[in-house]
N, C-alpha and C. Protein backbone atom coordinates (compact mmCIF):
# COMPACT_ATOMS: atom_id res chain seq x y z
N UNK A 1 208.00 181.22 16.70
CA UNK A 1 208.92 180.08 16.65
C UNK A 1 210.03 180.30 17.69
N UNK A 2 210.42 179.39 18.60
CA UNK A 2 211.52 179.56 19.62
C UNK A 2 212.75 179.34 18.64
N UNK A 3 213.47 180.24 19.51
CA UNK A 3 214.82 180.62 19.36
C UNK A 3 215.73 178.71 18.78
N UNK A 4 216.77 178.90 18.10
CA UNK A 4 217.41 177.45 17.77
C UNK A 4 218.09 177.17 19.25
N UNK A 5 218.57 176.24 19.66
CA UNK A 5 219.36 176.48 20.62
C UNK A 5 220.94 176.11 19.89
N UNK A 6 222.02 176.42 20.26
CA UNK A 6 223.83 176.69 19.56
C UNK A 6 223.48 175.64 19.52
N UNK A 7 224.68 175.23 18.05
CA UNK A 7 224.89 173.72 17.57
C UNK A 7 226.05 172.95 18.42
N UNK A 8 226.69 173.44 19.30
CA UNK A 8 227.48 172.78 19.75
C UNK A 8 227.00 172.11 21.36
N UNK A 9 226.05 173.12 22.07
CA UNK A 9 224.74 172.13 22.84
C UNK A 9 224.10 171.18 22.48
N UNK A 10 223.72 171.11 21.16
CA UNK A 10 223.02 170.09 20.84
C UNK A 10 223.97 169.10 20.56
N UNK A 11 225.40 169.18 20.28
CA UNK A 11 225.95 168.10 19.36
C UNK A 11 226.93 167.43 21.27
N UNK A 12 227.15 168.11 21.96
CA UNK A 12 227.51 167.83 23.55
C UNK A 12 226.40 166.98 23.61
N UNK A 13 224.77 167.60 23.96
CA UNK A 13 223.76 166.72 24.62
C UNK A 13 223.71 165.14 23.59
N UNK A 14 223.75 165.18 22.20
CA UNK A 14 223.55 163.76 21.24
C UNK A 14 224.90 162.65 22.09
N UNK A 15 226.16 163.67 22.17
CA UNK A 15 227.18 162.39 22.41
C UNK A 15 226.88 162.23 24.08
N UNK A 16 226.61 163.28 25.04
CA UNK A 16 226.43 162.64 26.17
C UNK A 16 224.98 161.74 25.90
N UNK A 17 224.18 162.11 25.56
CA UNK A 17 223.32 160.09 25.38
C UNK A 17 223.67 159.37 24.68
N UNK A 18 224.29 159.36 23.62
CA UNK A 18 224.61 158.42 23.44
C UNK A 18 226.07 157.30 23.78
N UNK A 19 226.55 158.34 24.88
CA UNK A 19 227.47 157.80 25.34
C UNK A 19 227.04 156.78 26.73
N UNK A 20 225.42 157.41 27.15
CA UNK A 20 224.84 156.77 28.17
C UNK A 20 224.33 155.72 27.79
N UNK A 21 223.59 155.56 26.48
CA UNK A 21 223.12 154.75 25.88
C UNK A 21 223.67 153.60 25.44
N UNK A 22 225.07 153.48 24.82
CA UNK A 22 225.99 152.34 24.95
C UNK A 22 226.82 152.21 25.89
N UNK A 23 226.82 152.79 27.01
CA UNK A 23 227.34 152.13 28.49
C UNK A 23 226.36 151.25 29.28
N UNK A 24 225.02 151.79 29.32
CA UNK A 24 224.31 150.78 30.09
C UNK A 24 223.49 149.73 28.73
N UNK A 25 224.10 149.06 27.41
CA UNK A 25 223.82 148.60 26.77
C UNK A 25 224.79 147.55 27.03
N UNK A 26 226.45 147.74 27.08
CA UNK A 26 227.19 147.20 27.37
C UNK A 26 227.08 146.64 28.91
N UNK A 27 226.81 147.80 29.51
CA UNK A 27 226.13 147.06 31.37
C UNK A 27 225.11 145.52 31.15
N UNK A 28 224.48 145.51 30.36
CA UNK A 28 222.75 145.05 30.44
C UNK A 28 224.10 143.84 29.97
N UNK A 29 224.52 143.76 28.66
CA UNK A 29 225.27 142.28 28.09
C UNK A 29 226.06 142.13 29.41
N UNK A 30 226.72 142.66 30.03
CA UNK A 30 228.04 142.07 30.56
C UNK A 30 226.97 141.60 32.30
N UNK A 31 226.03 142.26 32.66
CA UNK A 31 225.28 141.97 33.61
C UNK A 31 224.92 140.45 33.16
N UNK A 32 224.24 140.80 31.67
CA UNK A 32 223.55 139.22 30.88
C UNK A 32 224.37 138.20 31.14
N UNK A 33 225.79 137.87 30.77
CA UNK A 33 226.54 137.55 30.69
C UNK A 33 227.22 136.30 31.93
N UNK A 34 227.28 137.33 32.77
CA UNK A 34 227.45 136.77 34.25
C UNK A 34 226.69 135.89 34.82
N UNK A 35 225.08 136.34 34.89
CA UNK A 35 223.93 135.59 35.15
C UNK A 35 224.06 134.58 34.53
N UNK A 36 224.31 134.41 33.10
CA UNK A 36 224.53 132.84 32.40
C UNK A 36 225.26 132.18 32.64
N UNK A 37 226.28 132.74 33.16
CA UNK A 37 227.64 131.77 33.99
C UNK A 37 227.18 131.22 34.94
N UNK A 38 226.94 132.32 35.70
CA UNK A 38 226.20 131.57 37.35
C UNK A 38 225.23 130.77 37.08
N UNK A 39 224.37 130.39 36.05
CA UNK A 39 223.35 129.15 36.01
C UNK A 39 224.01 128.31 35.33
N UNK A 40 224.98 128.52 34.62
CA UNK A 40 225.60 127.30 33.71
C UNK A 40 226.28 126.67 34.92
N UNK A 41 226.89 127.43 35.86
CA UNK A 41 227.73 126.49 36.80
C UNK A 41 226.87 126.23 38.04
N UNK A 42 225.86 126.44 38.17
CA UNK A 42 225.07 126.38 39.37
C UNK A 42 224.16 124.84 38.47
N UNK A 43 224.28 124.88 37.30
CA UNK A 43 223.25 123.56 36.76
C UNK A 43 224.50 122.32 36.66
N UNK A 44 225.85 122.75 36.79
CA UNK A 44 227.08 121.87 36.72
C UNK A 44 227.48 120.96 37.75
N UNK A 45 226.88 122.49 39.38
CA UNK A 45 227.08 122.08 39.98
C UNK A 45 225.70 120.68 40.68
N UNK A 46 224.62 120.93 40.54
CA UNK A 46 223.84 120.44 40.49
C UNK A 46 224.14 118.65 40.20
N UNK A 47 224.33 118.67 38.89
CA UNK A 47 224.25 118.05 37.93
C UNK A 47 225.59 116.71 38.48
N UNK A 48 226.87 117.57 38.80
CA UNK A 48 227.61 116.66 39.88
C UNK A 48 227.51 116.22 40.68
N UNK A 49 226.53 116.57 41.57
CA UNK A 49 225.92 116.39 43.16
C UNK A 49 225.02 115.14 42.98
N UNK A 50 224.08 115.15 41.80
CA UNK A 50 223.59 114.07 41.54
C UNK A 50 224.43 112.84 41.33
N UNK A 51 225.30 113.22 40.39
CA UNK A 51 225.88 111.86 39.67
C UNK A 51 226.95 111.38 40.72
N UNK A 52 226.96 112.28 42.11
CA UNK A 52 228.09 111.28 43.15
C UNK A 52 227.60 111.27 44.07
């Protein structure tokens, strides 16, 4: 059986992923986010161009 590795490596490595893990979770929404703006106003703008 291999050796444990220290509990305080393991409890460093859990919060550095999961500190990676809700940064690019928060990236992905706030990326999401933007993109929906830019088509909401890109279909606004559209949408004005027609009606004048």
């Amino acid at each position: 059986m291999p050796q444990m590795m220290p509990l305080w490596w393991v409890t460093l490595f859990l919060l550095f992923s999961s500190a990676l893990i809700s940064f690019s979770i928060i990236n992905y929404f706030l990326t999401y986010q933007k993109i929906n703006c830019n088509l909401k106003q890109e279909k606004l703008n559209k949408f004005n161009n027609w009606k004048w």
